[in-house]
Protein backbone atom coordinates (compact mmCIF):
# COMPACT_ATOMS: atom_id res chain seq x y z
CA UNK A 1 53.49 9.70 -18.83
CA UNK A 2 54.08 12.72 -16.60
CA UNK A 3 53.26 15.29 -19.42
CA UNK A 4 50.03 13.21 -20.61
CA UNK A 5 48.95 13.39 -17.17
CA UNK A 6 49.83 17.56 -16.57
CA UNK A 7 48.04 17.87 -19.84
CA UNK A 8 44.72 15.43 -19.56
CA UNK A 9 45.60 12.95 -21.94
CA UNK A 10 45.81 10.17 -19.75
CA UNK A 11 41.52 11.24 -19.20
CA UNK A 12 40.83 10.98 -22.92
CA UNK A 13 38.88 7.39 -23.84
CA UNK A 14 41.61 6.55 -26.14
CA UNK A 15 44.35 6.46 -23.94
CA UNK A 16 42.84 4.04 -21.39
CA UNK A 17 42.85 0.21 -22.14
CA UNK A 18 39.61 -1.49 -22.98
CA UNK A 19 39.43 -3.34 -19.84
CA UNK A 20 39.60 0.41 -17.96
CA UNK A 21 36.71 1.69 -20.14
CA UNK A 22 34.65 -1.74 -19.67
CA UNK A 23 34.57 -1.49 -15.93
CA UNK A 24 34.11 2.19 -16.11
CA UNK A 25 31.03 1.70 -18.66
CA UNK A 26 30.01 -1.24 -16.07
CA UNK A 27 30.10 1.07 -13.03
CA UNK A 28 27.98 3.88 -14.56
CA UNK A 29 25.38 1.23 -16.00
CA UNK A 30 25.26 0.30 -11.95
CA UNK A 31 24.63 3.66 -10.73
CA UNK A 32 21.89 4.01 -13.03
CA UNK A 33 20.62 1.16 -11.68
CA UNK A 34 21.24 1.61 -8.26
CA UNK A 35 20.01 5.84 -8.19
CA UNK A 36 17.53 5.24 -5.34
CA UNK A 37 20.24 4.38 -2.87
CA UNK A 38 21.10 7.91 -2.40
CA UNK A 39 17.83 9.27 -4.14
CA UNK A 40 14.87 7.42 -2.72
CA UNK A 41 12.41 8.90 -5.31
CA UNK A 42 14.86 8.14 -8.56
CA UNK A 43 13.59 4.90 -9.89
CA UNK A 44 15.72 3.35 -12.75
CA UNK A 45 12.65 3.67 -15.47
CA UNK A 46 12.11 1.71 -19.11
CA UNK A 47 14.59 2.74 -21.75
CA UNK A 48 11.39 3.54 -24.13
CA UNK A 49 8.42 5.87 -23.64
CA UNK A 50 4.90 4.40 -22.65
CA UNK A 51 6.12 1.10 -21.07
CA UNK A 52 2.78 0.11 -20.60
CA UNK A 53 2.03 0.29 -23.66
CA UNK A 54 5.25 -0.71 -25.45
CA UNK A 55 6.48 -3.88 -23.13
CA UNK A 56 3.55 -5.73 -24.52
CA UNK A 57 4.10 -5.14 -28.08
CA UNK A 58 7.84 -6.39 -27.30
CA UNK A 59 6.35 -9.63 -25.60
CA UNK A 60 4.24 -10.35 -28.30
CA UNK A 61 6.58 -12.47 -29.79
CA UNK A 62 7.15 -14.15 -26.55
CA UNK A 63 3.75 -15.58 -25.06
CA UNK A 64 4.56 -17.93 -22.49
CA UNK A 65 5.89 -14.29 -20.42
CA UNK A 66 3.23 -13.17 -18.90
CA UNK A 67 3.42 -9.55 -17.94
CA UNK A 68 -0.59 -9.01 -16.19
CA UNK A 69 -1.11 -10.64 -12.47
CA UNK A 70 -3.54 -10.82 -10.42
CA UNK A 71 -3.67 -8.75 -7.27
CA UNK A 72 -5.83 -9.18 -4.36
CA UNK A 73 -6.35 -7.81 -1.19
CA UNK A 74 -8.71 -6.31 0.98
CA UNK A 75 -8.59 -3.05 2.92
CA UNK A 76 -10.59 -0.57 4.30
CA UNK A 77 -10.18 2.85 6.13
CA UNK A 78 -13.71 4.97 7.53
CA UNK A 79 -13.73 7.44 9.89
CA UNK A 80 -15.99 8.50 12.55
CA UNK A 81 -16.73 9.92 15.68
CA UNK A 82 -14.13 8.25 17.75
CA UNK A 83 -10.94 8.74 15.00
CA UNK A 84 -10.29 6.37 12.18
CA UNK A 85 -10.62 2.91 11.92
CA UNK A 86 -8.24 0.68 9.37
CA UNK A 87 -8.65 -3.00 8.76
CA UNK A 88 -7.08 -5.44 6.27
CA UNK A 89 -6.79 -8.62 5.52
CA UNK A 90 -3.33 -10.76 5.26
CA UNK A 91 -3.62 -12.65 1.79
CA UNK A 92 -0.51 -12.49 -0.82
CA UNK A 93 -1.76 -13.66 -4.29
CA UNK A 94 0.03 -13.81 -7.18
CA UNK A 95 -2.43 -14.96 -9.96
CA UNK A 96 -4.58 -18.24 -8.35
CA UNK A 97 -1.42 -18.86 -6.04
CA UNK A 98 -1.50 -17.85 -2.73
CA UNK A 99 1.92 -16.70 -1.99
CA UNK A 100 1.52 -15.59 1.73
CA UNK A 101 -1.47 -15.94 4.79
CA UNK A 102 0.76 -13.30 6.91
CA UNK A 103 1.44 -9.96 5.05
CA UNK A 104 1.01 -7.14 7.23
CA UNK A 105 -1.01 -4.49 5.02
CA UNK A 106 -1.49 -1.83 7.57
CA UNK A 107 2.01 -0.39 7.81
CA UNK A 108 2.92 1.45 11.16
CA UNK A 109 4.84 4.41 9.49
CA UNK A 110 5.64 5.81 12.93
CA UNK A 111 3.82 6.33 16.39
CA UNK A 112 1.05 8.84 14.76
CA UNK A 113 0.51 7.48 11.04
CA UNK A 114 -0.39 4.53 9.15
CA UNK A 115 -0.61 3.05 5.73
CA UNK A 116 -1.96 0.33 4.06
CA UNK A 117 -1.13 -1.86 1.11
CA UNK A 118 -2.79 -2.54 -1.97
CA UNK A 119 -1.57 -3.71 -5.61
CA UNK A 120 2.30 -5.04 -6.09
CA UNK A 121 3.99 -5.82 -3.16
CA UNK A 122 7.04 -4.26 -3.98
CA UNK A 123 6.24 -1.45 -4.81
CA UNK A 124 3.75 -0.86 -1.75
CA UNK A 125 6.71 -1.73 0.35
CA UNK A 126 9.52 0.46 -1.49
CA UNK A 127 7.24 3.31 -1.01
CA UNK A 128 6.20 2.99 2.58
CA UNK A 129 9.91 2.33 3.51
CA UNK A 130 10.33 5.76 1.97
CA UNK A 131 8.00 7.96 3.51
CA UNK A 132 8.87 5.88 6.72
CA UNK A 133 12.10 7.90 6.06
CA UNK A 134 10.61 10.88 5.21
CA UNK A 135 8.35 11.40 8.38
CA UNK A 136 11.44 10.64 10.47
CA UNK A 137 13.62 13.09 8.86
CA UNK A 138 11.09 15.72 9.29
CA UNK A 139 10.66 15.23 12.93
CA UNK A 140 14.63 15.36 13.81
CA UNK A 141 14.94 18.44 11.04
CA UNK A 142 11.86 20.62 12.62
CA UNK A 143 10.97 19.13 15.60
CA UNK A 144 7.24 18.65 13.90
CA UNK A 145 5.10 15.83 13.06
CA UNK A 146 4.79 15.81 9.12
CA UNK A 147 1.38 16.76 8.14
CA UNK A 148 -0.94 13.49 6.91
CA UNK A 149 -1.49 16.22 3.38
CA UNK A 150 2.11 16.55 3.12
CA UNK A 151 2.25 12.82 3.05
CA UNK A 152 0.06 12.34 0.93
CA UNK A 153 1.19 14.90 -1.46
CA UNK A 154 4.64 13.32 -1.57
CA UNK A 155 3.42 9.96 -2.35
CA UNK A 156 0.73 11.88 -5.56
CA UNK A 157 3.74 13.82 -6.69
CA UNK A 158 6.21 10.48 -6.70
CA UNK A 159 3.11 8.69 -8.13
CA UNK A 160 2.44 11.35 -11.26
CA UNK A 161 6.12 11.30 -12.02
CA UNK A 162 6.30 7.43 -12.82
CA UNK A 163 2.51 7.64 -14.48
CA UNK A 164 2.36 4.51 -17.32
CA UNK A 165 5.55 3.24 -16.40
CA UNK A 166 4.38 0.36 -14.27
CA UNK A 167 3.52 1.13 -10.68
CA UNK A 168 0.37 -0.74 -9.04
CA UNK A 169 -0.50 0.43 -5.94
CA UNK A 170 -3.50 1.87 -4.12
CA UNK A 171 -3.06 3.15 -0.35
CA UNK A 172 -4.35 5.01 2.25
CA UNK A 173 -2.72 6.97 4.79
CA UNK A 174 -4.23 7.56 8.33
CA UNK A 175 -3.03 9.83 11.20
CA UNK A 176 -3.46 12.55 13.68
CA UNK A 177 -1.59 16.09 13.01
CA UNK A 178 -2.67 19.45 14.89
CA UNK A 179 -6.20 19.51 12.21
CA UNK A 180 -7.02 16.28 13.87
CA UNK A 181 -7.41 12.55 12.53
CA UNK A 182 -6.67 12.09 8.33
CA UNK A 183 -7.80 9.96 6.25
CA UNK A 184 -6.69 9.97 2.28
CA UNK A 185 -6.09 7.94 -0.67
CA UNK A 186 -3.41 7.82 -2.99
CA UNK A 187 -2.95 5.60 -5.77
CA UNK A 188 0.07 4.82 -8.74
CA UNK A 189 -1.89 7.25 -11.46
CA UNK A 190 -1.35 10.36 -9.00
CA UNK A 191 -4.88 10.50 -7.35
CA UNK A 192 -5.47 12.26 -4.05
CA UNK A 193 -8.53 11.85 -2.09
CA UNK A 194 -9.85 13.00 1.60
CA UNK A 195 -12.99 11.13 2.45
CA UNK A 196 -14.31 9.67 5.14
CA UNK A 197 -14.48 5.95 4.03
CA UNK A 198 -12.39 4.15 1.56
CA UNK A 199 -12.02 0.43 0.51
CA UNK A 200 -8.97 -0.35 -1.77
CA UNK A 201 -8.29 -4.13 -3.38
CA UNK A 202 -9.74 -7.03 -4.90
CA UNK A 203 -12.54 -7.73 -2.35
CA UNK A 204 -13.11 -3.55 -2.20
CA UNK A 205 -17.01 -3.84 -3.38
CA UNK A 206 -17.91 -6.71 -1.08
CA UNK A 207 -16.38 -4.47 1.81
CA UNK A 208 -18.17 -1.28 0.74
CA UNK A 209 -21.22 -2.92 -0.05
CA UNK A 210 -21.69 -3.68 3.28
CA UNK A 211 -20.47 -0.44 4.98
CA UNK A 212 -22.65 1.50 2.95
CA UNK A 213 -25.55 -0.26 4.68
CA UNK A 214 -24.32 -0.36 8.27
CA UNK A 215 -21.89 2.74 8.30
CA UNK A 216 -23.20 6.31 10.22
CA UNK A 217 -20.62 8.77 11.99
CA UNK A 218 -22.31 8.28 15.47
CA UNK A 219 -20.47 4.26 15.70
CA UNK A 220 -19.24 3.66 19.70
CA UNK A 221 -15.41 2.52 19.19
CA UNK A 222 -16.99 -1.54 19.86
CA UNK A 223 -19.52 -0.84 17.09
CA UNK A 224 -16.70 1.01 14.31
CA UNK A 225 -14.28 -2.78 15.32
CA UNK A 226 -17.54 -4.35 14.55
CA UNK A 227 -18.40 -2.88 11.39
CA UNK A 228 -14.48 -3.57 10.27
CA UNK A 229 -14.14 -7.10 11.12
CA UNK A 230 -17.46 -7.88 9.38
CA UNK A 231 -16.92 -5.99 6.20
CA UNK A 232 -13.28 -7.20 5.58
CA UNK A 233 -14.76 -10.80 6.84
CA UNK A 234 -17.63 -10.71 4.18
CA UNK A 235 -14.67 -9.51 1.54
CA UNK A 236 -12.42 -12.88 2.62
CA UNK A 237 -15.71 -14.72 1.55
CA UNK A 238 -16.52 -13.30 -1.11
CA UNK A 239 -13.63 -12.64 -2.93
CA UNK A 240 -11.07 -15.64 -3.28
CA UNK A 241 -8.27 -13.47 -3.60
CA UNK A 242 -8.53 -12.31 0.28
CA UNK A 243 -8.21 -14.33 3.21
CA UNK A 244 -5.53 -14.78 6.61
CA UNK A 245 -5.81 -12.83 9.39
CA UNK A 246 -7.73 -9.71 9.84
CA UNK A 247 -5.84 -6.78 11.42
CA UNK A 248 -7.36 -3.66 12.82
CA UNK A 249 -6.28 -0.32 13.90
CA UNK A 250 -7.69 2.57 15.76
CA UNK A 251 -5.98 5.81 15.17
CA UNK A 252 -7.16 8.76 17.84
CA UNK A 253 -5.19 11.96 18.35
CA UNK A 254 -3.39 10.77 20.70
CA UNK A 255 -1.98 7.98 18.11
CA UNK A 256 -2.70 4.52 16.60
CA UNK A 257 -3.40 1.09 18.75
CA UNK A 258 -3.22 -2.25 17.46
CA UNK A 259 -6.98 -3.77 18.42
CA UNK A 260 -6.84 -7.16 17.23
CA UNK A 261 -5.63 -9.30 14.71
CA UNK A 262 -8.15 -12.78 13.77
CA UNK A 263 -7.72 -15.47 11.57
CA UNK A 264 -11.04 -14.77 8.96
CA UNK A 265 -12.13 -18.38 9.50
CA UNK A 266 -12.58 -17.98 13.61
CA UNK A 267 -14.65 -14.55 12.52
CA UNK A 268 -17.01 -16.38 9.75
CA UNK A 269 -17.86 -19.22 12.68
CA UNK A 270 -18.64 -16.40 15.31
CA UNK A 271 -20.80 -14.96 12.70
CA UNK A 272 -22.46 -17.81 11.58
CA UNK A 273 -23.11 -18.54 15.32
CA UNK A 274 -24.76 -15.77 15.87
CA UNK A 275 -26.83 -15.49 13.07
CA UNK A 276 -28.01 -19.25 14.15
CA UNK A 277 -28.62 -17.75 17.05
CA UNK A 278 -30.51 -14.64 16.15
CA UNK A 279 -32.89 -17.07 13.49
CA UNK A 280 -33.62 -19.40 16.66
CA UNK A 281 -35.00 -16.53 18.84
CA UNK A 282 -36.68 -15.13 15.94
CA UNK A 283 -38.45 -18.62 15.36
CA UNK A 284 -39.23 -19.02 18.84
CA UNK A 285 -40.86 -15.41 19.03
CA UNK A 286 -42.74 -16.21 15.79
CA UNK A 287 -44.27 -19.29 17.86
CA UNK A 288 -45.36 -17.09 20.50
């Protein structure tokens, strides 16, 4: 035994027993598995090319798996004279079933930046946990804030890498670095966008239909919360798949603040009272 050892043999597959190799094999098989514990941004992929396309072909034979469901949400993200506004709405859906009324979508990533979910939960969460970690480690390596770009590049990069392989996600990152308050987009093909309004989710083109009509850069901060609450309010109407409370953030240079979070249904009665309201003085001018 001491001269197998001196010269290797004891290493060589053949001279372990098979219950050696079997937990060996076992162990390997669970670092694959496990390779974003130490490596955040190594995701244990498919074990064939184009899952997309080739994980329905292998579920073909299997129908009662279903492989497509339904996402919904509502957020949006605009910018304007005062910083950036977010807003979102709390709804979980998977399919028709409402999994959750309480799912924080704006995600405070530290005291400067937040992000917002849209698409699988999981994997809106996984990432955001990450660059949670990322932003921190930059701070306590360079004394810095990391940049909203640089962000947002890490999350495009990350995103390109696992193209077709199954991520669904669409978020937007908001901040304040030394250029001032950021807004951007990033989604799970690898897009990057800088714009000044964005709407990501099920309930997106009820949102942006109506800030299209009521949104101008010159909004007072009560007029931007406004604006929010109405268009994520007329989404949660509209679109089945949105709903819970609404939650809105104001992000100025000096940081983010947490301006309110409503259930949808007190909104839509304020709303409604209003507009009752608004019809009645009409009428009664009209009379006049």
């Amino acid at each position: 035994m001491a001269m197998e050892r001196l010269c290797g043999f004891d290493k060589l597959n053949l001279m372990k027993s098979h219950h050696m190799t079997s937990m060996e094999f076992g162990a390997h098989n669970l670092s694959l598995a496990t390779s974003n514990f130490t490596n955040p941004y190594a995701l244990m992929a498919p074990r064939y090319p184009n899952p997309d396309n080739t994980l329905p072909k292998l579920l073909h034979e299997c129908p009662e798996v279903c492989k497509e469901i339904d996402h919904g949400t509502t957020t949006i993200g605009f910018k304007y004279q005062g910083g950036v506004v977010l807003c979102a709405d709390s709804r979980a859906t998977a399919g028709s079933y409402v999994n959750s009324q309480t799912v924080r979508k704006i995600v405070e990533l530290n005291d400067y930046m937040l992000g917002t979910m849209a698409g699988c939960a999981a994997d809106c969460t996984y990432w955001h946990r990450v660059l949670t970690y990322e932003t921190r480690l930059h701070e306590l390596r360079f004394r810095q804030r990391l940049p909203v770009d640089s962000v947002a590049r890490i999350m495009s990069n990350v995103s390109y890498q696992y193209r077709g392989m199954g991520l669904s996600m669409g978020m937007m990152l908001a901040g304040c670095d030394s250029q001032g308050v950021k807004l951007m987009y990033v989604d799970s093909d690898g897009v990057r966008l800088d714009g000044n309004c964005f709407s990501v989710g099920s309930g997106c083109t009820f949102a942006l239909s109506y800030l299209d009509t009521n949104y101008k850069w010159e909004l007072t901060d009560e007029e931007a919360y406004d604006l929010a609450r109405r268009a994520i309010c007329q989404a949660t109407y509209t679109d089945a798949f949105s709903g819970g409370t609404v939650r809105l953030y104001h992000i100025t240079p000096k940081g983010w603040k947490n301006i309110s979070n409503t259930d949808c249904k007190q909104l839509r009665e304020i709303y409604e009272a209003d507009k009752k309201e608004k019809l009645a003085e009409k009428a009664a001018l009209e009379k006049l």
